[in-house]
Protein backbone atom coordinates (compact mmCIF):
# COMPACT_ATOMS: atom_id res chain seq x y z
CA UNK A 1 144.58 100.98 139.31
CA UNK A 2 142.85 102.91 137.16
CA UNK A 3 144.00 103.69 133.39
CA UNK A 4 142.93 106.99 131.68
CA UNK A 5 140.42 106.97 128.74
CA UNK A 6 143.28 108.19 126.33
CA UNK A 7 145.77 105.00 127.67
CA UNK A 8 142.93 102.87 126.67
CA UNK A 9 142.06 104.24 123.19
CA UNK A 10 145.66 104.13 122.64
CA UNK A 11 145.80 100.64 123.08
CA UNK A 12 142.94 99.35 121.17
CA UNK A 13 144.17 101.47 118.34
CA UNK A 14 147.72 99.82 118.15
CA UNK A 15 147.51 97.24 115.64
CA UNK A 16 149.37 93.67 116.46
CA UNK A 17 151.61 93.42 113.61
CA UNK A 18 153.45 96.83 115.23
CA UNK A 19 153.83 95.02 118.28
CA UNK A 20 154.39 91.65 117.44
CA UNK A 21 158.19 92.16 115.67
CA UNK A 22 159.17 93.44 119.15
CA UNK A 23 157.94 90.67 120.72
CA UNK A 24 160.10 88.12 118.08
CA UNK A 25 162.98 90.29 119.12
CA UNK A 26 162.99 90.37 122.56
CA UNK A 27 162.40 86.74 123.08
CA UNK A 28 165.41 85.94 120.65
CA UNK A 29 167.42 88.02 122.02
CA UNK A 30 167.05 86.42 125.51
CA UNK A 31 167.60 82.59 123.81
CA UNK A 32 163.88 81.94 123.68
CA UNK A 33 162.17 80.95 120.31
CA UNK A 34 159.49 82.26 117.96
CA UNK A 35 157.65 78.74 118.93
CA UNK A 36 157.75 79.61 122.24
CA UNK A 37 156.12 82.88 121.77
CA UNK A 38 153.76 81.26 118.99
CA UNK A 39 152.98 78.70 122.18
CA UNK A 40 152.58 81.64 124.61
CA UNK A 41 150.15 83.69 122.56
CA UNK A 42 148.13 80.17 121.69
CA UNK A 43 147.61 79.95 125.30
CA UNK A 44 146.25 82.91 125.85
CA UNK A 45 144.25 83.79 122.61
CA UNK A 46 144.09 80.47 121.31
CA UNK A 47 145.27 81.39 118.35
CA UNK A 48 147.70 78.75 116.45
CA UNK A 49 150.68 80.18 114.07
CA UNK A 50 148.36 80.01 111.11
CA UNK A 51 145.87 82.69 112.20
CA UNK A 52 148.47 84.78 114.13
CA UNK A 53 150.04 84.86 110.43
CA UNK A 54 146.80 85.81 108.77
CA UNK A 55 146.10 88.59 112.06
CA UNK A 56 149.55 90.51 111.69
CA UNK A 57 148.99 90.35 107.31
CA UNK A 58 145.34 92.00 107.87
CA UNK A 59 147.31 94.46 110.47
CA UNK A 60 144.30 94.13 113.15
CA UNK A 61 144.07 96.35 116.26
CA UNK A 62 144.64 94.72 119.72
CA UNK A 63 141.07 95.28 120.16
CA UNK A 64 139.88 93.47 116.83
CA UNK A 65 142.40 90.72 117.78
CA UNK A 66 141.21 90.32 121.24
CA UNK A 67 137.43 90.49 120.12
CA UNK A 68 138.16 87.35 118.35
CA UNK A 69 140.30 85.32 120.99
CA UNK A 70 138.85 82.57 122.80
CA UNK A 71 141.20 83.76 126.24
CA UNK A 72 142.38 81.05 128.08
CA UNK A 73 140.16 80.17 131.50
CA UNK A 74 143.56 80.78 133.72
CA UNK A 75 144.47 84.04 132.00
CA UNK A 76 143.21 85.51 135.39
CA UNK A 77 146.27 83.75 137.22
CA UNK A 78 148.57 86.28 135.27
CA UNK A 79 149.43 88.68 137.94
CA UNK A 80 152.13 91.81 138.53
CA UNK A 81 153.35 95.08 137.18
CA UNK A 82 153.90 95.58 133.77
CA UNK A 83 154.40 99.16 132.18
CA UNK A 84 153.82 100.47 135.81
CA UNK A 85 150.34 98.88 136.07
CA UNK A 86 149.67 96.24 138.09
CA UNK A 87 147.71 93.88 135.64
CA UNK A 88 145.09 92.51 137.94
CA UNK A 89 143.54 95.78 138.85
CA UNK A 90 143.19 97.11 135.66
CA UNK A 91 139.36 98.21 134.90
CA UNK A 92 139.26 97.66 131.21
CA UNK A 93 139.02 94.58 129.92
CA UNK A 94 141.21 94.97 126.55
CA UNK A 95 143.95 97.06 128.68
CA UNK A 96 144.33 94.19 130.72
CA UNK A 97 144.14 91.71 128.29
CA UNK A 98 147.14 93.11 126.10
CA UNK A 99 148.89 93.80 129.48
CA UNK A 100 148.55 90.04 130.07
CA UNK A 101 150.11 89.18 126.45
CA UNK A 102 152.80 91.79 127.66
CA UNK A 103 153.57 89.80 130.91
CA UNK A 104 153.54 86.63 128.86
CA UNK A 105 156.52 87.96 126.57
CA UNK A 106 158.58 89.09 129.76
CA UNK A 107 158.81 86.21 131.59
CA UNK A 108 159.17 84.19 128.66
CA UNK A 109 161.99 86.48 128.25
CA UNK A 110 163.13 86.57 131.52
CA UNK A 111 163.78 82.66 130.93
CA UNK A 112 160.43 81.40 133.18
CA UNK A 113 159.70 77.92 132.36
CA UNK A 114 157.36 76.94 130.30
CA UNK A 115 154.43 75.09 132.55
CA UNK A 116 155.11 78.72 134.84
CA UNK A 117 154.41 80.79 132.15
CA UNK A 118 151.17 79.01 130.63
CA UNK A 119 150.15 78.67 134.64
CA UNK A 120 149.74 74.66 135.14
CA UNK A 121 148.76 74.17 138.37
């Protein structure tokens, strides 16, 4: 699936710290914890709480903050629809990569497990 130029710009002009409130919320309000997102988002960016802090005070686009993220080797494995994309056939690169942080926070929400989530095989 194909996303439109304008989608993308969109996206790598939303900063994190607009997004990441959101994320706190909806995890909490499904009985998961802001260490479980902190976890989620270290697995995939491999950013700890410490520099997620210092991302969302310097208000950084998704595209700075992905620029900088060492993405995890199985981030690949995260697969489905997600804002009526389906995440493994997006074209561009920072689209899908905020998609996959997206997909991260629902099933975290959803209640996955843990080892599900961060893909152990």
């Amino acid at each position: 699936m194909t996303t439109t130029p304008e989608h993308d710009a969109r996206i790598g002009q939303l900063t994190f710290a607009s997004v990441y409130p959101h994320y706190i919320t909806k995890v909490e309000k499904k009985g998961r914890t802001k260490d479980e997102l902190h976890q989620v988002i270290e697995w995939l960016t491999g950013y700890d709480e410490k520099k997620i802090q210092e991302l969302t005070d310097e208000k950084v686009t998704f595209k700075k903050f992905f620029e900088g993220a060492k993405l995890n080797p199985n981030a690949h494995l995260i697969k489905g629809v997600i804002c009526g994309y389906r995440i493994e056939d997006i074209q561009t690169p920072l689209t899908q990569q905020v998609r996959y942080l997206d997909k991260l926070v629902d099933e975290l929400a959803k209640g996955k497990k843990m080892e599900k989530i961060l893909r152990k095989v």
